[in-house]
Structures are given as C-alpha cells and as structure tokens.
C-alpha atoms as a PDB file:
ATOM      1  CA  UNK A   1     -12.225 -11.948  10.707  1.00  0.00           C
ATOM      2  CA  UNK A   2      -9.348 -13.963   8.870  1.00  0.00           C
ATOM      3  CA  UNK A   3      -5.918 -14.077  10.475  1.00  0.00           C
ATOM      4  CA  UNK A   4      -2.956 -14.913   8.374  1.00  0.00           C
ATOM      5  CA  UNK A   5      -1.913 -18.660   9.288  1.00  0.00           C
ATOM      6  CA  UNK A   6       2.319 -19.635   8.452  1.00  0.00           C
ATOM      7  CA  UNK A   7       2.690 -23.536   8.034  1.00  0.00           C
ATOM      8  CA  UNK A   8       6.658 -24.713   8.570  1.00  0.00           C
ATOM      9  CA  UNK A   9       7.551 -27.813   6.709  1.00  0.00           C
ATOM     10  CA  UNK A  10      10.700 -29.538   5.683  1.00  0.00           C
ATOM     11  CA  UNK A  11      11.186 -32.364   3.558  1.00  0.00           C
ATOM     12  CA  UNK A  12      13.935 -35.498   3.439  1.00  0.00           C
ATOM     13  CA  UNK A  13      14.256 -36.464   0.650  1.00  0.00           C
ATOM     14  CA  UNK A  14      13.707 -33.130  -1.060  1.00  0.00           C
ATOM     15  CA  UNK A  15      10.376 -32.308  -2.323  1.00  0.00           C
ATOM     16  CA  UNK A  16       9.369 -33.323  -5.690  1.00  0.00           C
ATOM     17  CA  UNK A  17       6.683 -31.593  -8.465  1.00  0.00           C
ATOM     18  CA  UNK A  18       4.096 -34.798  -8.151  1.00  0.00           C
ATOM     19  CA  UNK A  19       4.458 -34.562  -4.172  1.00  0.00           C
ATOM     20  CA  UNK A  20       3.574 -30.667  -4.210  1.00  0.00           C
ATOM     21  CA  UNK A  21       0.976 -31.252  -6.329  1.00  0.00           C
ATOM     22  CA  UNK A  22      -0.499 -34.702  -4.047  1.00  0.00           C
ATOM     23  CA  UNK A  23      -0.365 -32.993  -0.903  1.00  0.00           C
ATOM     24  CA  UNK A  24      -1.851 -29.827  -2.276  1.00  0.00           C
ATOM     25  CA  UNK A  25      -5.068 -31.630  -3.223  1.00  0.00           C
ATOM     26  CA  UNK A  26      -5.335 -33.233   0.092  1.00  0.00           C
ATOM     27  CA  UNK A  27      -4.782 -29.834   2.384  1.00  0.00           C
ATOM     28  CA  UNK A  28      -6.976 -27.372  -0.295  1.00  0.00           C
ATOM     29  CA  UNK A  29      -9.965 -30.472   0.538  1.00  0.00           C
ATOM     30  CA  UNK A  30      -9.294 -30.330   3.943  1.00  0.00           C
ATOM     31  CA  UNK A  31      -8.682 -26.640   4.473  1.00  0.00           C
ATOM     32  CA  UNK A  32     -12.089 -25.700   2.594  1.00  0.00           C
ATOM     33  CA  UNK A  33     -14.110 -27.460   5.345  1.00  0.00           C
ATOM     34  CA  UNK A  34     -12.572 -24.966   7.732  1.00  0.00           C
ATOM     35  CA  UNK A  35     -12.956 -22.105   6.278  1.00  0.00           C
ATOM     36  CA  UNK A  36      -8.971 -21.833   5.385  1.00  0.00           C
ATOM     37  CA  UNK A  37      -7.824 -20.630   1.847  1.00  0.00           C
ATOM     38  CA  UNK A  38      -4.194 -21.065   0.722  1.00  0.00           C
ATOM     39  CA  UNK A  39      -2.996 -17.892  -0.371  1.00  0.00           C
ATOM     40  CA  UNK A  40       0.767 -18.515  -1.645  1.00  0.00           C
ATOM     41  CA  UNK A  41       3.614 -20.885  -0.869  1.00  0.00           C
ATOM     42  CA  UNK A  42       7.688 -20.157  -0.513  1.00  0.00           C
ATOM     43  CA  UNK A  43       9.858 -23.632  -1.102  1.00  0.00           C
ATOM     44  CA  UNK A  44      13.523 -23.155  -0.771  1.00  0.00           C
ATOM     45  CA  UNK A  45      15.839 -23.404  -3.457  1.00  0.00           C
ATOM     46  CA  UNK A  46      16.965 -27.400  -2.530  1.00  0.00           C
ATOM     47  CA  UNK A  47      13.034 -28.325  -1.920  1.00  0.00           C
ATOM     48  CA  UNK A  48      13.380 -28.997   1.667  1.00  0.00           C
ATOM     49  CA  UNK A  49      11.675 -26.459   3.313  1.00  0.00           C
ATOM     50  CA  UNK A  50       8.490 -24.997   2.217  1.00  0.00           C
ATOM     51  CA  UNK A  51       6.591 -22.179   4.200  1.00  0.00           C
ATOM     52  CA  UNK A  52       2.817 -21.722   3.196  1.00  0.00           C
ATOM     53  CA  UNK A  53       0.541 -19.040   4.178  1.00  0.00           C
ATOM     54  CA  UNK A  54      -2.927 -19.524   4.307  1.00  0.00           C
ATOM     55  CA  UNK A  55      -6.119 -17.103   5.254  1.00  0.00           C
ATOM     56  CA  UNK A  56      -7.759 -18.851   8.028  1.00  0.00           C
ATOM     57  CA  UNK A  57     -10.256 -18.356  11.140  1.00  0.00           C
ATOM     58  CA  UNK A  58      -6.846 -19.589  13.111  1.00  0.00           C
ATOM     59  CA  UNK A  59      -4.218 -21.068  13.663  1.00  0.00           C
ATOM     60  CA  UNK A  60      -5.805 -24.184  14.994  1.00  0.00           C
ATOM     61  CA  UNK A  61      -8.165 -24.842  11.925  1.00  0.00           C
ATOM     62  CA  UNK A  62      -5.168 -25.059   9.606  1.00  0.00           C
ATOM     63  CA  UNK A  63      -3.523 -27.152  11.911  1.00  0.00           C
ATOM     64  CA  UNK A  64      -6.590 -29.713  12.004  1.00  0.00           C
ATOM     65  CA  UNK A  65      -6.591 -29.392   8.160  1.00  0.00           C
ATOM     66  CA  UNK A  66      -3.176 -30.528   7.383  1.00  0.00           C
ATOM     67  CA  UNK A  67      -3.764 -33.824  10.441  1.00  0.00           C
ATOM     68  CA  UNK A  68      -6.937 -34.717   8.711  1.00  0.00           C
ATOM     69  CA  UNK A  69      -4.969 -34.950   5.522  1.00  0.00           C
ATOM     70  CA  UNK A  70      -2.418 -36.876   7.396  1.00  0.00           C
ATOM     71  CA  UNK A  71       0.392 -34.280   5.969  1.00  0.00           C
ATOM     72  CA  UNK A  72       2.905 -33.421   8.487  1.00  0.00           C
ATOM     73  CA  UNK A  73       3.985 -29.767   9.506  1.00  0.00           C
ATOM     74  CA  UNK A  74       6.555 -28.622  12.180  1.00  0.00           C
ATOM     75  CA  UNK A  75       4.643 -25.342  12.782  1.00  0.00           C
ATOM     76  CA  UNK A  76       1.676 -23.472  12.330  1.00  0.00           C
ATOM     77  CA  UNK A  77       1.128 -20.045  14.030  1.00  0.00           C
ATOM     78  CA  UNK A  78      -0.979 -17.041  13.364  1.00  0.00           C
ATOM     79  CA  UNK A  79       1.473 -13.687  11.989  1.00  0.00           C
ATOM     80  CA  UNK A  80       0.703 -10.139  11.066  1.00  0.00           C
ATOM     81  CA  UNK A  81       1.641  -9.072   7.622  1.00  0.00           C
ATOM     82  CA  UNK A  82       4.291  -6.394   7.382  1.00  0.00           C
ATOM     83  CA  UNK A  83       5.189  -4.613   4.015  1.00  0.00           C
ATOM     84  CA  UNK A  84       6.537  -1.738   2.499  1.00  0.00           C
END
C-alpha cells in the first residue's frame, strides 16, 4: 500500500520557474523507477521553501529518488493525511 511521502526543501537564492521545471524532470524520472508519483507541491510566497508530497512505497524510495537525481532535500518522512 502507498504511504504519503513530505519532501522539505529550501532554496538560496530563491527558486526560479526554469529551476522548478529542471528539477521536476529529473525527480518525476527518478521517482517512476520507484514506484513514487508526485501528487502536488506547496512553494512559499518568496520561493524559498517548497514542500512536495508524493505517493510512494516509503519514505526511503523518495529519498533515493531525489539523491539519484542529485537534487538536495532537508527532509523526507512518511505523514498521514488529515482533512476536514
């Protein structure tokens, strides 16, 4: 069953479109061979913090997806999805 994987990033100098979009390419490559799908992505209003949620086996898998695209994270950890 698929857990719900976070990924904590922060960026300096801020984050720009053609970054997002570079970085994107190289994690949805890498994340397919394990299994991992991106589901949705929050990036703060200045562009240095981004936190992405993917739907994964776990935790680890998404971590070995964003080193094998050589993108750095601080974070990734498994979470349970709470709404109203």
């Amino acid at each position: 069953m698929a857990e719900v994987v976070i990924v904590e990033q922060s960026f300096d100098p801020p984050l720009t479109d053609e970054e997002h979009s570079r970085i994107g390419k190289l994690i949805d490559r890498c994340a397919g061979m394990r299994n991992a799908t991106w589901m949705r992505s929050y990036l703060s209003a200045d562009r240095r913090r981004m936190f992405c949620e993917f739907e994964a086996p776990d935790a680890q898998s998404v971590r070995e997806s964003y080193r094998s695209a050589g993108v750095p994270f601080q974070a990734v950890w498994s979470a349970y999805l709470y709404k109203r």
